[in-house]
N, C-alpha and C. Protein backbone atom coordinates (compact mmCIF):
# COMPACT_ATOMS: atom_id res chain seq x y z
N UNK A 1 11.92 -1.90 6.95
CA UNK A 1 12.17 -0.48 7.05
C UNK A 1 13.34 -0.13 6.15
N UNK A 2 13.63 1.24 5.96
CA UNK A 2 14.61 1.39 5.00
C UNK A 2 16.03 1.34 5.95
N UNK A 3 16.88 1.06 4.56
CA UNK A 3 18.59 0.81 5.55
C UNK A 3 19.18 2.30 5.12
N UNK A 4 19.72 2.41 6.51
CA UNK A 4 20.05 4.19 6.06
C UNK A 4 21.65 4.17 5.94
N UNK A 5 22.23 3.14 5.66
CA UNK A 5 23.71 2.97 5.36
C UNK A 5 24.59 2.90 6.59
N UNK A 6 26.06 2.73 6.56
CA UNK A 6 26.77 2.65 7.14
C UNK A 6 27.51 4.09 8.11
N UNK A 7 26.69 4.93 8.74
CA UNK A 7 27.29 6.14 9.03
C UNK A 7 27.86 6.05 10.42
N UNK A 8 29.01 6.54 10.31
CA UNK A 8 29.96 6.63 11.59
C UNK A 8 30.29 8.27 12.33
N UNK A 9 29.99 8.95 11.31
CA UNK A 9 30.23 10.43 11.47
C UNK A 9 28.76 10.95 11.69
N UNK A 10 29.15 12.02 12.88
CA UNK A 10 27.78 12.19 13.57
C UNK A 10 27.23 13.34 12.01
N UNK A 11 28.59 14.27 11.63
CA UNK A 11 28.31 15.29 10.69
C UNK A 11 27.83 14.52 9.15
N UNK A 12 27.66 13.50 8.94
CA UNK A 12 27.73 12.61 7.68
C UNK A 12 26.21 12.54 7.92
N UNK A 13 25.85 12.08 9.24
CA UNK A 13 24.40 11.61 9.08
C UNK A 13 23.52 13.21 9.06
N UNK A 14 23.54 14.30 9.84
CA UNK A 14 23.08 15.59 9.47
C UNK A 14 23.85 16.20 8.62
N UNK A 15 24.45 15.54 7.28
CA UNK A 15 24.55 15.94 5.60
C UNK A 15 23.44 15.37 4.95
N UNK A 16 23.59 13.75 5.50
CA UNK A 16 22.48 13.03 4.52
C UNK A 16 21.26 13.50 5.04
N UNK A 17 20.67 13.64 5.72
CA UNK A 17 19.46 13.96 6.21
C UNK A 17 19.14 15.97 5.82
N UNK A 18 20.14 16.51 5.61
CA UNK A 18 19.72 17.67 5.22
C UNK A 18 19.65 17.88 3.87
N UNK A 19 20.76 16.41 2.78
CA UNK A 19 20.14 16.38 1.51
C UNK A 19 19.10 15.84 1.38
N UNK A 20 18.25 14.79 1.82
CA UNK A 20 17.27 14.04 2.10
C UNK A 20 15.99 15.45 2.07
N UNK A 21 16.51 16.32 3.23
CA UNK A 21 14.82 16.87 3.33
C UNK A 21 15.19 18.20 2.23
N UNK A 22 15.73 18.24 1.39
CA UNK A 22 15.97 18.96 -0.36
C UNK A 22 15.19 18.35 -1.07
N UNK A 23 15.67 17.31 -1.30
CA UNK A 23 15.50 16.03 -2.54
C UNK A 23 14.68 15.41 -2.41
N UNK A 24 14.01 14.76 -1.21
CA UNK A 24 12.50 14.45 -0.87
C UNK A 24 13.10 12.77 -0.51
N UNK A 25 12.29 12.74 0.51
CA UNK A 25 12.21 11.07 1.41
C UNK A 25 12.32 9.87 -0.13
N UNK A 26 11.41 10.27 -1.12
CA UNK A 26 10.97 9.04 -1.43
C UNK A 26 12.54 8.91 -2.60
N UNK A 27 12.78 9.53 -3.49
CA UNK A 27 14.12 9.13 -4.04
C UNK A 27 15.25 9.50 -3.42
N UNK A 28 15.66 9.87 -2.65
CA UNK A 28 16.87 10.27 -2.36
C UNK A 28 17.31 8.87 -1.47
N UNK A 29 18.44 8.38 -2.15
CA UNK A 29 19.34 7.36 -1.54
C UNK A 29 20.10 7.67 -0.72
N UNK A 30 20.32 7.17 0.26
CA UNK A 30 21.49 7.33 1.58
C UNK A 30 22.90 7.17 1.02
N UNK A 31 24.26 7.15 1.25
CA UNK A 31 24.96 6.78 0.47
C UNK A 31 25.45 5.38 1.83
N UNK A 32 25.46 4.18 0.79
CA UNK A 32 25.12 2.61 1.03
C UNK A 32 23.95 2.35 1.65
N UNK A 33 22.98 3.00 1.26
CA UNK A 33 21.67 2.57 1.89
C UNK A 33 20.90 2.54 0.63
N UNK A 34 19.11 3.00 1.17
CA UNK A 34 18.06 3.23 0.25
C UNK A 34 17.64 3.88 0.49
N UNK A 35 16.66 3.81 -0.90
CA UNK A 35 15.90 5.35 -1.16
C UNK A 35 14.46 4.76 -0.60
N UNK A 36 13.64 5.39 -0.47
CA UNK A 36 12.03 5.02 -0.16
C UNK A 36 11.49 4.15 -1.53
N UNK A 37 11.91 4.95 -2.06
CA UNK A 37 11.42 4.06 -3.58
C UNK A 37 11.77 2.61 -3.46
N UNK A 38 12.57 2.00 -3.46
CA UNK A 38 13.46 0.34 -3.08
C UNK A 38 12.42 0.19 -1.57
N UNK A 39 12.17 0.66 -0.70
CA UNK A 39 11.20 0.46 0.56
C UNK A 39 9.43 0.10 -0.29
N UNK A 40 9.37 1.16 -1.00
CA UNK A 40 8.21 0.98 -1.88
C UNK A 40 8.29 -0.53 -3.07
N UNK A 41 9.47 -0.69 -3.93
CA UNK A 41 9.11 -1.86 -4.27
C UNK A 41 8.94 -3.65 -2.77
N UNK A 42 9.89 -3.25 -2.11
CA UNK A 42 8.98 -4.46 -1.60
C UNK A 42 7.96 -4.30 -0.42
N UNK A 43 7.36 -3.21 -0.68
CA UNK A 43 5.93 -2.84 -0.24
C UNK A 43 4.96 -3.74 -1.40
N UNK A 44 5.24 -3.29 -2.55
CA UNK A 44 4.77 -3.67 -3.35
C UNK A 44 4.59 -5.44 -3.55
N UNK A 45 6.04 -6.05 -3.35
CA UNK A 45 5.95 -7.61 -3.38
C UNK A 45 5.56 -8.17 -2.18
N UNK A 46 5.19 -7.35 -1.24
CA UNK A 46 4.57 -7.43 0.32
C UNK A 46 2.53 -7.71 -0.59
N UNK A 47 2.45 -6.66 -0.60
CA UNK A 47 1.19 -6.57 -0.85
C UNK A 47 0.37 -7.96 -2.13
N UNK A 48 1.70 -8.31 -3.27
CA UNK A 48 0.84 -9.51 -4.39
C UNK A 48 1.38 -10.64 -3.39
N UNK A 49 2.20 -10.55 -2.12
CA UNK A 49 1.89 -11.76 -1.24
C UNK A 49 0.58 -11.79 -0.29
N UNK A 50 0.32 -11.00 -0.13
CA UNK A 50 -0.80 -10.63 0.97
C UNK A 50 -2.08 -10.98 0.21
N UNK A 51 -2.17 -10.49 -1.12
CA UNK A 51 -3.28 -11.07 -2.20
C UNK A 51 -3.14 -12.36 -2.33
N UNK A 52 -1.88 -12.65 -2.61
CA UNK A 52 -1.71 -14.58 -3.43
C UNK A 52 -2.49 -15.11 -1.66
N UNK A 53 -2.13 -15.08 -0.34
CA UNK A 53 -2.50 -15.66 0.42
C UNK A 53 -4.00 -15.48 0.79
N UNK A 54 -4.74 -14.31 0.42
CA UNK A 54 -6.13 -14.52 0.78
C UNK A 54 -6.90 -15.30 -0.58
N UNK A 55 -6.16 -15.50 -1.41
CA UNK A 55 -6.80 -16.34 -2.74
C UNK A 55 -6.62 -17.73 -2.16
N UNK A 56 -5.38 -18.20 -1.38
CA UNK A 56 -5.49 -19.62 -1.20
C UNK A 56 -6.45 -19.95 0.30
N UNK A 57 -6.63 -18.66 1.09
CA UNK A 57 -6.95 -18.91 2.27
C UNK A 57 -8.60 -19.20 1.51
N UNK A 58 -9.27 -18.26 0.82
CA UNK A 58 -10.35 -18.64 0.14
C UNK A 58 -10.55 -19.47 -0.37
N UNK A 59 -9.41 -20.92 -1.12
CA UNK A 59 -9.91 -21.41 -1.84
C UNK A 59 -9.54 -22.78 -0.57
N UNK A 60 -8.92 -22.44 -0.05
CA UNK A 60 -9.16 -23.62 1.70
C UNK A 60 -10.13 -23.25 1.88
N UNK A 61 -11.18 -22.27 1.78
CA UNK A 61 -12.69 -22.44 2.57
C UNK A 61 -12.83 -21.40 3.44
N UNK A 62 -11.33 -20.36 3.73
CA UNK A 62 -11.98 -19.61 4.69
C UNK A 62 -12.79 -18.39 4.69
N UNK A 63 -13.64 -18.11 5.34
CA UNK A 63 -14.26 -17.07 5.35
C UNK A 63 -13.61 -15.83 5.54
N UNK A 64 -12.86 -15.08 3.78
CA UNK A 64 -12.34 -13.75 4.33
C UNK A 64 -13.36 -12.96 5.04
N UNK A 65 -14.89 -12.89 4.76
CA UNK A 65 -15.29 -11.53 5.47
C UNK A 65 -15.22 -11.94 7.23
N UNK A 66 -14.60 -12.90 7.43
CA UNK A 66 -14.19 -12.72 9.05
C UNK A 66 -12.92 -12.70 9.05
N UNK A 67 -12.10 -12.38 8.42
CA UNK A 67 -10.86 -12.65 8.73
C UNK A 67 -10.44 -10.85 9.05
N UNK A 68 -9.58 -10.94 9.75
CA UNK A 68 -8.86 -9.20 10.08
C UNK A 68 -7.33 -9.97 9.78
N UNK A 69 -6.29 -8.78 9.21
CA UNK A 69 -5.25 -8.69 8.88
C UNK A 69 -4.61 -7.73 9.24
N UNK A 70 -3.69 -8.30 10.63
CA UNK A 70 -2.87 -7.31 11.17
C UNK A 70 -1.21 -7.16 10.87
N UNK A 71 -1.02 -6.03 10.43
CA UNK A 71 0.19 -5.42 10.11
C UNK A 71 0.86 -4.47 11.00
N UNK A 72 2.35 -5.12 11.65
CA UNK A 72 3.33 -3.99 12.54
C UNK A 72 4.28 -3.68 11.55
N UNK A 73 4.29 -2.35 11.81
CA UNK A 73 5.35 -1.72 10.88
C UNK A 73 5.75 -0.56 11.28
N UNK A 74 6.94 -0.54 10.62
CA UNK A 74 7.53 0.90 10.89
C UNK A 74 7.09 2.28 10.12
N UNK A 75 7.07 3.33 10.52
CA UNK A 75 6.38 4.85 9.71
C UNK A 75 6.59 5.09 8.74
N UNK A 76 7.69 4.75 7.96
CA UNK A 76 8.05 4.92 6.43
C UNK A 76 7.39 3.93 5.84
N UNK A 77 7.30 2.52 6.33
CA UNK A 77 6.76 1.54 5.32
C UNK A 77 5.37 1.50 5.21
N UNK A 78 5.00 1.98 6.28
CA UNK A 78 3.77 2.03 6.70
C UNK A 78 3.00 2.70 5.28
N UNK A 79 3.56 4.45 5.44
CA UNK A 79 3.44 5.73 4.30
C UNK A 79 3.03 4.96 3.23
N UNK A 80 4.49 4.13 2.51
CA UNK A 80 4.56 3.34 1.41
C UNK A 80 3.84 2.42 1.52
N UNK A 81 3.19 1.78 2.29
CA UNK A 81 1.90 0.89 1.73
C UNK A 81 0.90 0.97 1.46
N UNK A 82 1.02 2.78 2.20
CA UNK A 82 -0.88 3.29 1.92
C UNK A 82 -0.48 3.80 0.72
N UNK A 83 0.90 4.72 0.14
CA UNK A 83 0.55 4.94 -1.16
C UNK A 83 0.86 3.78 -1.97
N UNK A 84 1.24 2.44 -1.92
CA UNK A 84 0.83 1.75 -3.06
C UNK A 84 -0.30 1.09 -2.77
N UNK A 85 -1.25 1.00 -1.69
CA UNK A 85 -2.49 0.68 -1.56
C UNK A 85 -3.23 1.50 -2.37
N UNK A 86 -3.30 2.65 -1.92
CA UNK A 86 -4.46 3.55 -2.28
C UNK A 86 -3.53 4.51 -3.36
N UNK A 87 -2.76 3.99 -4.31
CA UNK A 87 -2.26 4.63 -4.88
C UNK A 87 -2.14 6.35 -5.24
N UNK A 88 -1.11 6.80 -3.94
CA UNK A 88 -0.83 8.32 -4.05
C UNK A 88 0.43 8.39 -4.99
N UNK A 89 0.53 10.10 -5.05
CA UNK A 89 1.65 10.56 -5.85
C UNK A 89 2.45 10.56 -4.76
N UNK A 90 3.71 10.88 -5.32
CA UNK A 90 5.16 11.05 -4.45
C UNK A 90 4.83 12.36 -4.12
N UNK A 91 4.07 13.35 -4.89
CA UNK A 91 3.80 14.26 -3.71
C UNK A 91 3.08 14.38 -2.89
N UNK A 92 2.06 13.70 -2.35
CA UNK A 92 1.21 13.09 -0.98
C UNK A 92 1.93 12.61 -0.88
N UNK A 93 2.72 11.87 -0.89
CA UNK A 93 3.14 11.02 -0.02
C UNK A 93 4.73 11.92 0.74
N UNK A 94 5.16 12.34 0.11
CA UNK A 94 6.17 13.60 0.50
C UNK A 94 5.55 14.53 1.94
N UNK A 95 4.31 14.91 1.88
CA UNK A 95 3.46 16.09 2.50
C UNK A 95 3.47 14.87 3.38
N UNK A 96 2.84 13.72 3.98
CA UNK A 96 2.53 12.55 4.63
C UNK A 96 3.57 12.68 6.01
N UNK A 97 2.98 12.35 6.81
CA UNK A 97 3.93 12.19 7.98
C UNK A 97 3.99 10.57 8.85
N UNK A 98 4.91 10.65 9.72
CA UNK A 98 4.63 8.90 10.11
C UNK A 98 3.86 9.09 11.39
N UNK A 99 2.93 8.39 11.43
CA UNK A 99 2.08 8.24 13.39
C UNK A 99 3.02 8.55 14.43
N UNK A 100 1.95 8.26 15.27
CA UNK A 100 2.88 8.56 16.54
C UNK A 100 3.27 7.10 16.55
N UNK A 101 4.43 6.57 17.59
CA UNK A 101 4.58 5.73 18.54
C UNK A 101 3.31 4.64 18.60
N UNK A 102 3.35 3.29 18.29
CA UNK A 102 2.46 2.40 18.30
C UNK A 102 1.21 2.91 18.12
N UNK A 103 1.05 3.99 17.59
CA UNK A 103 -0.56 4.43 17.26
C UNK A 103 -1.10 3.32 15.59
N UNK A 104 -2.01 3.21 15.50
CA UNK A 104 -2.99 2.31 15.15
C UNK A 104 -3.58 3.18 13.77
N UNK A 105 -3.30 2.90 12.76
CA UNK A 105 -3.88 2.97 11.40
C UNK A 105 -4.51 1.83 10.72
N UNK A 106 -6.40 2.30 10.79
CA UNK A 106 -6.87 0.88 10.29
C UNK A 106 -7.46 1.34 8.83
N UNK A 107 -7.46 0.20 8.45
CA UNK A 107 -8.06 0.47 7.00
C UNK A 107 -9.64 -0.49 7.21
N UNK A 108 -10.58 -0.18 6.73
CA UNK A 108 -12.46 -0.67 7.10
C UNK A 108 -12.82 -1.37 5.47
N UNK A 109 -12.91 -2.25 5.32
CA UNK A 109 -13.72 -2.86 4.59
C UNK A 109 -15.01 -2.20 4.07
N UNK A 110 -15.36 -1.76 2.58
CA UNK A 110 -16.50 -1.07 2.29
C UNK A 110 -16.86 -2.01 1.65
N UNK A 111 -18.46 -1.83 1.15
CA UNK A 111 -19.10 -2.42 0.56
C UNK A 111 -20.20 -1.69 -0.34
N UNK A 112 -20.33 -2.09 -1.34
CA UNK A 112 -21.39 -1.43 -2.36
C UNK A 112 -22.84 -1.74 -1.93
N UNK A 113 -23.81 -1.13 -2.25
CA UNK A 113 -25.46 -1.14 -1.58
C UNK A 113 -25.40 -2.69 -2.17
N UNK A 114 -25.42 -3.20 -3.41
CA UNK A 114 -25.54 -4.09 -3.90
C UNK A 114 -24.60 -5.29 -4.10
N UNK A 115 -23.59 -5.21 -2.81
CA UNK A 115 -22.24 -6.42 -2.35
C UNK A 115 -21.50 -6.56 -3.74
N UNK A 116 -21.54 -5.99 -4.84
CA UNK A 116 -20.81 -6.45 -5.96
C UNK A 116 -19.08 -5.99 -5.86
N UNK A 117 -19.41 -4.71 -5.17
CA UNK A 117 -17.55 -3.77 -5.37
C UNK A 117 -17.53 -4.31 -3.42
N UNK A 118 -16.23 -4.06 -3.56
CA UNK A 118 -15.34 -4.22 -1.95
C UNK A 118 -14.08 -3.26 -2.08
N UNK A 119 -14.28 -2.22 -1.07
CA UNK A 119 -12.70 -1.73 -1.34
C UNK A 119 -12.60 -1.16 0.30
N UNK A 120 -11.22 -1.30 0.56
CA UNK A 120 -10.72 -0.96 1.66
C UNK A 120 -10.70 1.31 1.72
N UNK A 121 -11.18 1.29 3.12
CA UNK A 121 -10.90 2.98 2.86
C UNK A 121 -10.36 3.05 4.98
N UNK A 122 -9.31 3.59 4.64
CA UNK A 122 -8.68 4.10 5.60
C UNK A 122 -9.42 5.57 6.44
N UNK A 123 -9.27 4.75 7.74
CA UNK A 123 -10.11 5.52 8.64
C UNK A 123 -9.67 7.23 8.78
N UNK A 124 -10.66 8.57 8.66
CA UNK A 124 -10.50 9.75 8.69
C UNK A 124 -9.34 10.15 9.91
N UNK A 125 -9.52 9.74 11.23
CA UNK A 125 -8.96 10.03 12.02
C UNK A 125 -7.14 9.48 12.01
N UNK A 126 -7.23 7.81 10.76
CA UNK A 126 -5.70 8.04 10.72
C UNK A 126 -4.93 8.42 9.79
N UNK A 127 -6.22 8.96 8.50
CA UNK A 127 -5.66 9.69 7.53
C UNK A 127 -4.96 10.98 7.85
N UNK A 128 -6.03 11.73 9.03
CA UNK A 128 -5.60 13.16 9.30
C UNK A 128 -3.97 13.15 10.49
N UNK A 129 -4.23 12.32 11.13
CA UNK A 129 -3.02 11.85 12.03
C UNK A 129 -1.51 12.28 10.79
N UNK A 130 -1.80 11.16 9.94
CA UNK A 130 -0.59 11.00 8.72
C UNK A 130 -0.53 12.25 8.03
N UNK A 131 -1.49 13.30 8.11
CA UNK A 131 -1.21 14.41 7.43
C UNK A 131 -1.56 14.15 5.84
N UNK A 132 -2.37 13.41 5.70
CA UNK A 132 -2.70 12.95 3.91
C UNK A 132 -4.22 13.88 3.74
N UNK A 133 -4.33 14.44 2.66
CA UNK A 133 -5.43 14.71 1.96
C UNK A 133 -6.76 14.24 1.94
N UNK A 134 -8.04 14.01 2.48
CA UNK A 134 -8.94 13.73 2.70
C UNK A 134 -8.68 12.66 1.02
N UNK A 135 -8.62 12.68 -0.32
CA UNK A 135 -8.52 11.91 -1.04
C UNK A 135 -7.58 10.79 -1.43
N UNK A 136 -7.22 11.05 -0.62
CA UNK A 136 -5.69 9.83 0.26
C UNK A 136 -6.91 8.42 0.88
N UNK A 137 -7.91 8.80 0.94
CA UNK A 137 -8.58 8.13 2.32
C UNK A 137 -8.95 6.53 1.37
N UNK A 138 -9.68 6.68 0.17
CA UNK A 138 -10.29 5.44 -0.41
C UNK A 138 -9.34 5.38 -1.63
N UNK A 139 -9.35 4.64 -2.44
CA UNK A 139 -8.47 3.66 -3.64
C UNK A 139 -8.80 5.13 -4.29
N UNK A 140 -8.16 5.37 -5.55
CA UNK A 140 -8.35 5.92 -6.52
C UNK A 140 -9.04 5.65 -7.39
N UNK A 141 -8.84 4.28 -7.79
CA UNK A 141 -9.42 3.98 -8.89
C UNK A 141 -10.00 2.33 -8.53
N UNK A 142 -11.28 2.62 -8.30
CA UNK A 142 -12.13 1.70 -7.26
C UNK A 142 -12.95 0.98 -8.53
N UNK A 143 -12.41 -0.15 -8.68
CA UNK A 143 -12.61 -1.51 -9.87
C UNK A 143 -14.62 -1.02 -9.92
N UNK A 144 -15.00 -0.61 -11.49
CA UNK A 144 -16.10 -0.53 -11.26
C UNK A 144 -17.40 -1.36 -11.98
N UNK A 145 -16.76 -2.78 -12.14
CA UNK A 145 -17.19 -3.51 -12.41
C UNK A 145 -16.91 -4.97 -11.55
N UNK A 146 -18.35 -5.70 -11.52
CA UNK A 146 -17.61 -6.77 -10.82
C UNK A 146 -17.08 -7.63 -11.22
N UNK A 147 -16.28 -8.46 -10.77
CA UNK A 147 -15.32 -9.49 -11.71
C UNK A 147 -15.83 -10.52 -12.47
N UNK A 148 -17.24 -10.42 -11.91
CA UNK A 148 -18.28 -11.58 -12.86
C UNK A 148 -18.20 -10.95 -14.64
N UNK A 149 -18.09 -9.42 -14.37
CA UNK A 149 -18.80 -8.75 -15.47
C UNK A 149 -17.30 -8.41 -16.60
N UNK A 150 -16.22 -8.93 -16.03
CA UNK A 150 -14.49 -8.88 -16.32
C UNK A 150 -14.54 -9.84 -17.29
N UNK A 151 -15.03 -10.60 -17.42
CA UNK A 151 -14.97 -12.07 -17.98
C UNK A 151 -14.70 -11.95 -19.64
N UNK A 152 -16.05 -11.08 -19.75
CA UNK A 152 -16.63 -10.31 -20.97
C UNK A 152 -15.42 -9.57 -21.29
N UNK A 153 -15.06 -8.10 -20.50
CA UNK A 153 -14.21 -7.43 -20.99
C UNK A 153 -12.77 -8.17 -21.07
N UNK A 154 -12.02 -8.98 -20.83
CA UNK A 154 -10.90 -10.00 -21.13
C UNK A 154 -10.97 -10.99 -22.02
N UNK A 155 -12.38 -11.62 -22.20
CA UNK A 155 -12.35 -12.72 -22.99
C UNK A 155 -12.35 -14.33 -22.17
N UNK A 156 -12.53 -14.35 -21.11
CA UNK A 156 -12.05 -15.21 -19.96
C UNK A 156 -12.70 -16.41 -19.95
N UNK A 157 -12.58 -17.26 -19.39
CA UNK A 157 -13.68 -18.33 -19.02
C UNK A 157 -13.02 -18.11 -17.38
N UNK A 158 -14.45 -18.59 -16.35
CA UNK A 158 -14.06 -18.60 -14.90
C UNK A 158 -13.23 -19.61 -14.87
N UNK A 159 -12.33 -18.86 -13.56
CA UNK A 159 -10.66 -19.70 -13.10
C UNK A 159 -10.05 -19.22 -13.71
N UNK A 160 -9.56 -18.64 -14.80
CA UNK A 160 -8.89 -18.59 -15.71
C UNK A 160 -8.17 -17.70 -14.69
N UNK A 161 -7.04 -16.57 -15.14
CA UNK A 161 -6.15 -15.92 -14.79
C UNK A 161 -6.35 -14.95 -15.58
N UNK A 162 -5.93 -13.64 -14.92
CA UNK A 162 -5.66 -12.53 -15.66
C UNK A 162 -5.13 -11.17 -14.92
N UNK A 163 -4.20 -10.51 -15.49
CA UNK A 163 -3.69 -9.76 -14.95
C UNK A 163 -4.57 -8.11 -14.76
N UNK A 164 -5.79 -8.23 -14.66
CA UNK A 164 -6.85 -7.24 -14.13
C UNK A 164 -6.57 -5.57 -13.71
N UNK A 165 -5.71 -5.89 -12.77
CA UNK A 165 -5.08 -4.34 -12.62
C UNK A 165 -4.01 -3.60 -13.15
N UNK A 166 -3.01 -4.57 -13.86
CA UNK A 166 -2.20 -3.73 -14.63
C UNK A 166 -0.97 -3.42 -13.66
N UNK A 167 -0.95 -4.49 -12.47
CA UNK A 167 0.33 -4.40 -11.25
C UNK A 167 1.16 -5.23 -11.68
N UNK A 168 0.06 -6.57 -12.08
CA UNK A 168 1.10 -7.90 -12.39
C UNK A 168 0.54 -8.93 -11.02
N UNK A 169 -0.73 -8.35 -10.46
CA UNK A 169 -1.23 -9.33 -9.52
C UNK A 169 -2.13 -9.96 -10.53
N UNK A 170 -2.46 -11.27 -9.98
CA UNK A 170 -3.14 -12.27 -10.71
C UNK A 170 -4.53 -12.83 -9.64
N UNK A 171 -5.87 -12.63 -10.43
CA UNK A 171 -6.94 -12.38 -9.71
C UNK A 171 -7.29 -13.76 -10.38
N UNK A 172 -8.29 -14.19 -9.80
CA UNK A 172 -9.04 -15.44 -10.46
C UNK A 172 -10.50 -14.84 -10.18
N UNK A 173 -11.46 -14.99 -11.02
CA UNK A 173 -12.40 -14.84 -11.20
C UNK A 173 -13.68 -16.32 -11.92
C-alpha cells in the first residue's frame, strides 16, 4: 500500500489530503511518503513476478488452466493493478474508486472460439462497484496473434526469448 509519510499534525494530514484531492491520487506525493505512481511501479514488478512464476509453474508441468490466483490487497493497489493490468489512463483511474471492505474483485479467464487468444476481463459487477468505465473491463490491447504466429513477426526460433509486449516481460514461446 502506499506510505503516506510521517504526519503528527492532525491539520498537516487535512493539508495533504486537500492538496492530494487538487492534484490527483496518482502523482501527488505526500511529503516523506508516495505518490500512487511509486505504488504503480511495484504493481508493475508485482505483476513480471506473477508472469515469471506461471512460466516456471508451467514448465514444472502444472496445469495453469486449473490453477486460480488469489490476491489480498489494499484499494489503492488494488486500482493500480487493474490499471497496469488492463492498462487505463490516469484519468480512469483518477474517476476509479476503492471497493468496499473485503469485497471481492475477480478477474475471468476468456477464451477465443478457436483457444488461440486468452485474456483476463474483469467481472461487470466489480468494474461498476470501482466506478471504472465499462472499457476498463477487458485489456486494451488484446495480443491478436497467437504466439505460434510471433515467431515470424520477431524472427524467433521456439524457446527463444523476447520481449513481446514492450513492458520488459519476457514470454517464451
Amino acid at each position: 500500500e502506499q506510505q503516506f509519510g510521517n504526519f503528527q499534525n492532525v491539520q498537516e494530514v487535512i493539508n495533504a489530503k486537500s492538496e492530494r484531492h487538487r492534484f490527483g491520487r496518482f502523482y501527488y506525493r505526500f511529503p516523506s511518503g508516495e505518490a500512487g505512481l511509486d505504488v504503480y511501479s511495484r504493481v508493475s514488478s508485482f505483476i513480471s513476478t506473477l508472469v515469471r512464476d506461471c512460466h516456471q509453474y508451467k514448465h514444472n508441468d502444472y496445469d495453469l488452466e486449473k490453477m486460480n490466483v488469489v490476491i489480498i490487497t489494499h484499494g489503492l493497489t488494488l486500482r493500480l493493478f487493474l490499471m497496469r493490468w488492463f492498462q487505463f489512463s490516469v484519468k480512469e483511474f483518477e474517476q476509479s474508486e476503492n471497493p468496499g471492505n473485503a469485497e471481492l474483485t475477480i478477474l475471468n479467464k476468456k477464451c477465443s472460439a478457436d483457444g488461440r487468444h486468452k485474456w483476463y476481463e474483469l467481472e461487470p459487477n466489480a468494474r461498476r462497484a470501482l466506478n471504472l468505465p465499462d472499457s476498463c473491463g477487458i485489456p486494451k490491447n488484446v495480443l491478436l496473434h497467437s504466439l505460434r504466429d510471433l515467431e515470424d513477426d520477431f524472427g524467433q526460433e521456439d524457446g527463444e526469448e523476447d520481449d513481446i509486449t514492450g513492458t520488459g516481460d519476457k514470454w517464451h514461446y
